[in-house]
Structures are given as C-alpha cells and as structure tokens.
C-alpha atoms as a PDB file:
ATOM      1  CA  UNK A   1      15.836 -31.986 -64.708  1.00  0.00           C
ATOM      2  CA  UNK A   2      16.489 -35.837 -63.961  1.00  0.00           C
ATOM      3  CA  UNK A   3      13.815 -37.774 -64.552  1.00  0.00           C
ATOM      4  CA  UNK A   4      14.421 -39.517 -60.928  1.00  0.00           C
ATOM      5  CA  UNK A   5      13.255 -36.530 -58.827  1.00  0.00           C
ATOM      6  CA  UNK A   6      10.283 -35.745 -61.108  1.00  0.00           C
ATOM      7  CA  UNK A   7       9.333 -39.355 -59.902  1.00  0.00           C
ATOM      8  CA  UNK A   8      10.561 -38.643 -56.668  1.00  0.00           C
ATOM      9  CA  UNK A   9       8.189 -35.752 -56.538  1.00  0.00           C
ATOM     10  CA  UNK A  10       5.230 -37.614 -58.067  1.00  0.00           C
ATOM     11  CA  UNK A  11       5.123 -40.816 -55.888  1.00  0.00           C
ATOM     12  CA  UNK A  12       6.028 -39.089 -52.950  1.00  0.00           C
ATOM     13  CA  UNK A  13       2.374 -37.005 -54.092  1.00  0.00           C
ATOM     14  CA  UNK A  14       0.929 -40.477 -54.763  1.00  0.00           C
ATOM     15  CA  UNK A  15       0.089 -39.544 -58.004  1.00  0.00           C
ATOM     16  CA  UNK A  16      -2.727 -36.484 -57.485  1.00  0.00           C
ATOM     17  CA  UNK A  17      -2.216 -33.023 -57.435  1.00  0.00           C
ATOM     18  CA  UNK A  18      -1.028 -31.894 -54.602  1.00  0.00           C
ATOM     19  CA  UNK A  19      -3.217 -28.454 -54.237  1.00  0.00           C
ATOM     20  CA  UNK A  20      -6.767 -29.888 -55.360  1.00  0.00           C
ATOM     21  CA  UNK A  21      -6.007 -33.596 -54.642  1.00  0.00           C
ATOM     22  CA  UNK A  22      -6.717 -34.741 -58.460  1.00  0.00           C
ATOM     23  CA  UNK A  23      -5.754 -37.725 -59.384  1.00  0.00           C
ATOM     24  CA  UNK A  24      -3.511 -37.953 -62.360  1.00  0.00           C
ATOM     25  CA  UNK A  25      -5.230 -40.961 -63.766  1.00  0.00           C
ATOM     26  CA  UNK A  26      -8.910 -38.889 -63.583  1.00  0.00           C
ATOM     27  CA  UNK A  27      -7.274 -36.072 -65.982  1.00  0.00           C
ATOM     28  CA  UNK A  28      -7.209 -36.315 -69.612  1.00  0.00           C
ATOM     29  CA  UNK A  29      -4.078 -33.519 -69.028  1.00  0.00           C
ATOM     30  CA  UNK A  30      -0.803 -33.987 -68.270  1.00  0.00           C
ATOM     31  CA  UNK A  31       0.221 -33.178 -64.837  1.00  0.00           C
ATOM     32  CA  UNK A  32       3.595 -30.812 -64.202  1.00  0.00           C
ATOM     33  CA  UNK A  33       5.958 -30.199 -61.530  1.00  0.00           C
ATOM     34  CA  UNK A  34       5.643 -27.136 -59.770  1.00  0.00           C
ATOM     35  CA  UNK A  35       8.450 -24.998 -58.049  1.00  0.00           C
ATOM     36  CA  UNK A  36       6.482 -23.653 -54.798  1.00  0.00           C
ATOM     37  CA  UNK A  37       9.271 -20.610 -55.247  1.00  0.00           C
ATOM     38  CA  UNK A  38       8.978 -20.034 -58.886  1.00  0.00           C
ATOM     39  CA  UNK A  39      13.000 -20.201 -60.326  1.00  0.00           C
ATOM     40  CA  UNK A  40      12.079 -16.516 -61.835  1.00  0.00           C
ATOM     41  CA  UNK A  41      12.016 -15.699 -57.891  1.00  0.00           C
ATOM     42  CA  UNK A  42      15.325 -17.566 -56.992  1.00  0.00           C
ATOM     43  CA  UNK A  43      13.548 -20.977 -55.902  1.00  0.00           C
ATOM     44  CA  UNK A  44      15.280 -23.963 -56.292  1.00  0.00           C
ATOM     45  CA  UNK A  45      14.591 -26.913 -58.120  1.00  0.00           C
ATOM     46  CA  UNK A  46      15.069 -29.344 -55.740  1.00  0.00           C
ATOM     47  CA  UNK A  47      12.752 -31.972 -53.729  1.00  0.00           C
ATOM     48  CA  UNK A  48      11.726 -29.968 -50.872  1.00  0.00           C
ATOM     49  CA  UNK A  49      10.917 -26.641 -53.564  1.00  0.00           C
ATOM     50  CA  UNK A  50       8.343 -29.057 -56.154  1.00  0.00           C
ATOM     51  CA  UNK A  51       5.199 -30.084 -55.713  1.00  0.00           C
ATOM     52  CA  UNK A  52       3.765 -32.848 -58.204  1.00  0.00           C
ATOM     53  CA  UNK A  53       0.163 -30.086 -59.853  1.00  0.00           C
ATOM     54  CA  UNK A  54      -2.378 -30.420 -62.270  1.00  0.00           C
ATOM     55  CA  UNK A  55      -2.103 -28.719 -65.435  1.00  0.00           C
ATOM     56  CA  UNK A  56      -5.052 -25.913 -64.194  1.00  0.00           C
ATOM     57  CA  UNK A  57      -3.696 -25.671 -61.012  1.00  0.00           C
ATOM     58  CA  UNK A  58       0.107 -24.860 -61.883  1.00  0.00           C
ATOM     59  CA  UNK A  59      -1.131 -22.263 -64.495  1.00  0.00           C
ATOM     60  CA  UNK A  60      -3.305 -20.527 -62.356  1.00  0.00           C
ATOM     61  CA  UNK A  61      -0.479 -20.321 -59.631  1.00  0.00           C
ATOM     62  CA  UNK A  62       2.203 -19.034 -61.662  1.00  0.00           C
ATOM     63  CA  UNK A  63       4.747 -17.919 -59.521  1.00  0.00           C
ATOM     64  CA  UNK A  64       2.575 -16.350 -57.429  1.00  0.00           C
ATOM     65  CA  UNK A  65       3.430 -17.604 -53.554  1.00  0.00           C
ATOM     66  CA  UNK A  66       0.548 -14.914 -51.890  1.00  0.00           C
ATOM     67  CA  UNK A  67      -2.692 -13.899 -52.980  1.00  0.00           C
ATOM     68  CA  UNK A  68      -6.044 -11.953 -51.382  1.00  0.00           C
ATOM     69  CA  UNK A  69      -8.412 -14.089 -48.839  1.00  0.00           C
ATOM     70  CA  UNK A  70     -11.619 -13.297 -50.552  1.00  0.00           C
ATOM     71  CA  UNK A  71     -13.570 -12.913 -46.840  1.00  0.00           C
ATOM     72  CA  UNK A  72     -11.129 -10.650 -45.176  1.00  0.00           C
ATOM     73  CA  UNK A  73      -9.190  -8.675 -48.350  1.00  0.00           C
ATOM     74  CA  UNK A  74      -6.175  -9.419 -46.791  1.00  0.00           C
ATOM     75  CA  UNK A  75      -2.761 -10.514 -48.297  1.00  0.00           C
ATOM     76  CA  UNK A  76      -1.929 -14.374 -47.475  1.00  0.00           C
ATOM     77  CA  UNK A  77       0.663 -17.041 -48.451  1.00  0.00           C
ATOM     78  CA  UNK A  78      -0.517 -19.594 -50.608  1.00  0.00           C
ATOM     79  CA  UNK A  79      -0.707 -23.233 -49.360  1.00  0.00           C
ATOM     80  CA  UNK A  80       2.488 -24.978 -49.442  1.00  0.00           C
ATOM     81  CA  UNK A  81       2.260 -28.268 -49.556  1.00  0.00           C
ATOM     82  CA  UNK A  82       5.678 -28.962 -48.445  1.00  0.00           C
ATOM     83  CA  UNK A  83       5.219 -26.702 -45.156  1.00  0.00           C
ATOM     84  CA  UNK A  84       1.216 -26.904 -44.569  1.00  0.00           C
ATOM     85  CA  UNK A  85      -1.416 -29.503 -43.645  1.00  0.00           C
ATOM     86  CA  UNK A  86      -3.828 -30.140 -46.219  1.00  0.00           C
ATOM     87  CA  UNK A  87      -6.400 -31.288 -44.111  1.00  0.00           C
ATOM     88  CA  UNK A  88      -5.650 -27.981 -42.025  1.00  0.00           C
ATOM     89  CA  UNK A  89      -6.280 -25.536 -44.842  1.00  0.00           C
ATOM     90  CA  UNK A  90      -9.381 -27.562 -46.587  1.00  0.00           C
ATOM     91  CA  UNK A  91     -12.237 -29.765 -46.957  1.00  0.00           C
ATOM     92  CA  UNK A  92     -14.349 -30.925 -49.260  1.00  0.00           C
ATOM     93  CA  UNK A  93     -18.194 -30.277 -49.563  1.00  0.00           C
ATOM     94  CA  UNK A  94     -19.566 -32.588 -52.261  1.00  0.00           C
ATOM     95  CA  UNK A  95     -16.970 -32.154 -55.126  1.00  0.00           C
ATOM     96  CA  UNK A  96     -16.399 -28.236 -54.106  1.00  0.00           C
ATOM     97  CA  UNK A  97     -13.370 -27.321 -51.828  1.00  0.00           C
ATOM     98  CA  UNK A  98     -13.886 -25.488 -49.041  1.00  0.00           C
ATOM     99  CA  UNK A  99     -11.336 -23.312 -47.592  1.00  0.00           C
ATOM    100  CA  UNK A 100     -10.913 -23.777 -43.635  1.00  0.00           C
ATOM    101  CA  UNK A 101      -8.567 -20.633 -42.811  1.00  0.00           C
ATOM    102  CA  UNK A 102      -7.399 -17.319 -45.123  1.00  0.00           C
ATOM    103  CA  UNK A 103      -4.648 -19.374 -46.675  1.00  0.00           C
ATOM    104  CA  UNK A 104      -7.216 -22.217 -47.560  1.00  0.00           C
ATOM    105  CA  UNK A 105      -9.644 -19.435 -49.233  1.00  0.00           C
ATOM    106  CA  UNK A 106      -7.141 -18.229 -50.856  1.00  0.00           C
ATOM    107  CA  UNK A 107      -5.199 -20.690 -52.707  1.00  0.00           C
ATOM    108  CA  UNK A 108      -8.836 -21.921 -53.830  1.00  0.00           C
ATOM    109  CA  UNK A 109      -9.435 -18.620 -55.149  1.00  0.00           C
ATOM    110  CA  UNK A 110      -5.548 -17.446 -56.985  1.00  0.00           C
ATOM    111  CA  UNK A 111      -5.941 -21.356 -58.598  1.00  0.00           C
ATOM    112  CA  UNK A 112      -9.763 -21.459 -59.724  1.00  0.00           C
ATOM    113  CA  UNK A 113     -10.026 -24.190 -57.759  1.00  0.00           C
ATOM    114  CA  UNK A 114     -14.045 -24.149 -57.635  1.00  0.00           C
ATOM    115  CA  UNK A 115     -14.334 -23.181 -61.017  1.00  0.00           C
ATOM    116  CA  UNK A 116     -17.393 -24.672 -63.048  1.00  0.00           C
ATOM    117  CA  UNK A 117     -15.541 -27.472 -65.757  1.00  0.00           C
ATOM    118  CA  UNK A 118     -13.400 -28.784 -62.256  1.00  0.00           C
ATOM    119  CA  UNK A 119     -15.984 -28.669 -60.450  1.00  0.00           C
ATOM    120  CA  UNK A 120     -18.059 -31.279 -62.896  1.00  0.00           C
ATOM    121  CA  UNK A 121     -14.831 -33.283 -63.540  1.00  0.00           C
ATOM    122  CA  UNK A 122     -14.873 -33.917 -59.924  1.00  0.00           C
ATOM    123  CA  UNK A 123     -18.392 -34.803 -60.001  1.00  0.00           C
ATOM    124  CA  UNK A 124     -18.100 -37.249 -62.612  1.00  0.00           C
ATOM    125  CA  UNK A 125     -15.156 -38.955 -60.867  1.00  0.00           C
ATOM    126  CA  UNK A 126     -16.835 -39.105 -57.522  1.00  0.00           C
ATOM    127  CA  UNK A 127     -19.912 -40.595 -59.622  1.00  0.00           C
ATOM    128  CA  UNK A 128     -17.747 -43.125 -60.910  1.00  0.00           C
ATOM    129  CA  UNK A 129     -15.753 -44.077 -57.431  1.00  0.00           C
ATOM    130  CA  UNK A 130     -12.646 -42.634 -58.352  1.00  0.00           C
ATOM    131  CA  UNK A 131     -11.668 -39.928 -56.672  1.00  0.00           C
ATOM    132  CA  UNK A 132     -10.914 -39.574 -53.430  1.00  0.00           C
ATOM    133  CA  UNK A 133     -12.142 -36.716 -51.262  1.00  0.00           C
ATOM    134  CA  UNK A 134      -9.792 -37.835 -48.084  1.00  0.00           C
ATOM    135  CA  UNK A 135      -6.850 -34.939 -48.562  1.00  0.00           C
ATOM    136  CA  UNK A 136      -3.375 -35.497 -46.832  1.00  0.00           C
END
C-alpha cells in the first residue's frame, strides 16, 4: 500500500481513531488502517473503504461489518465512519461512550469500546487535558 494514502487516510482522521475518537499521540500502540469491507469480503483498499483505528479497536472489529444491539438483540451494521455521523451514533459520558441509536450500541459493544483498561486510559488523558471528547 503507498505510503501517501495511509497519510491520506490518517490526516484526513486528524490523527485519532476514527471509531472511539483516540488520539494517536495518547496511545503507547501503534494505530492501523482499517478496511470498513474487510479485503477477505471483496472490499477495496482504497480512500473511501479505510478508516485511520486504534490497535484495540481494529482487532476487535475484524471484518465484521454487523453485529447484535445489546438492548434490542437485533442484527445492525456497524458504524461506518465513511457513511455515518459520529456525533449521530454517540456521545460521551465522562470517559465512557454512550451509544445514541442500535448501530451506536453496537459498534461499542462488537469493539469493547467501554472495556475497563480504555476506559482508564481515557480517564487519564482527560485528567491530563488531552483528549478530546468533541467526536466528528
């Protein structure tokens, strides 16, 4: 992959993960590009198919694109970041993410979002003024 769209893909994220907003600076791990369509499902890897993800988050994805809203049991796309509006789908309560609608709950729940060691990282960065609850 040319290193120009990787850099493409990570400014155009402004440098934090585009599912749980980290920034790359606040994580001692490297961040990866994600294909939104994993290649193993025919997804391309191209601007408009990768997302710039934290190391948790892109493992926990996979290439899973769906996933079950833990409220209603039902089956749900995953957020997209190049189709959905963050600020739709989430919000933040404290350092925990809060999902607004069955995709929101979702993605949360198929990528750990909430899980306990994130959920102190964010802390600590919040404590220490850097990191930024506004979503895009």
């Amino acid at each position: 992959m040319a290193k120009s769209l990787r850099q493409l893909v990570r400014d155009r994220a402004q440098h934090r993960c585009e599912y749980c907003q980290m920034p790359e600076d606040g994580d001692l791990q490297p961040f990866q590009l994600d294909h939104i369509r994993a290649t193993k499902h025919s997804g391309p890897t191209s601007l408009q198919n990768l997302a710039w993800s934290c190391l948790p988050c892109n493992v926990f994805k996979g290439p899973n694109v769906a996933g079950y809203d833990p409220e209603s049991d039902s089956l749900q796309p995953l957020f997209n970041p190049r189709l959905d509006e963050w600020s739709a789908h989430f919000e933040w309560r404290g350092a925990e993410l809060m999902g607004l609608t069955p995709v929101g709950r979702t993605t949360i729940q198929v990528l750990r979002i909430n899980e306990t060691d994130r959920v102190e990282l964010r802390q600590l960065l919040l404590a220490l003024d850097t990191f930024s609850k506004s979503g895009r």
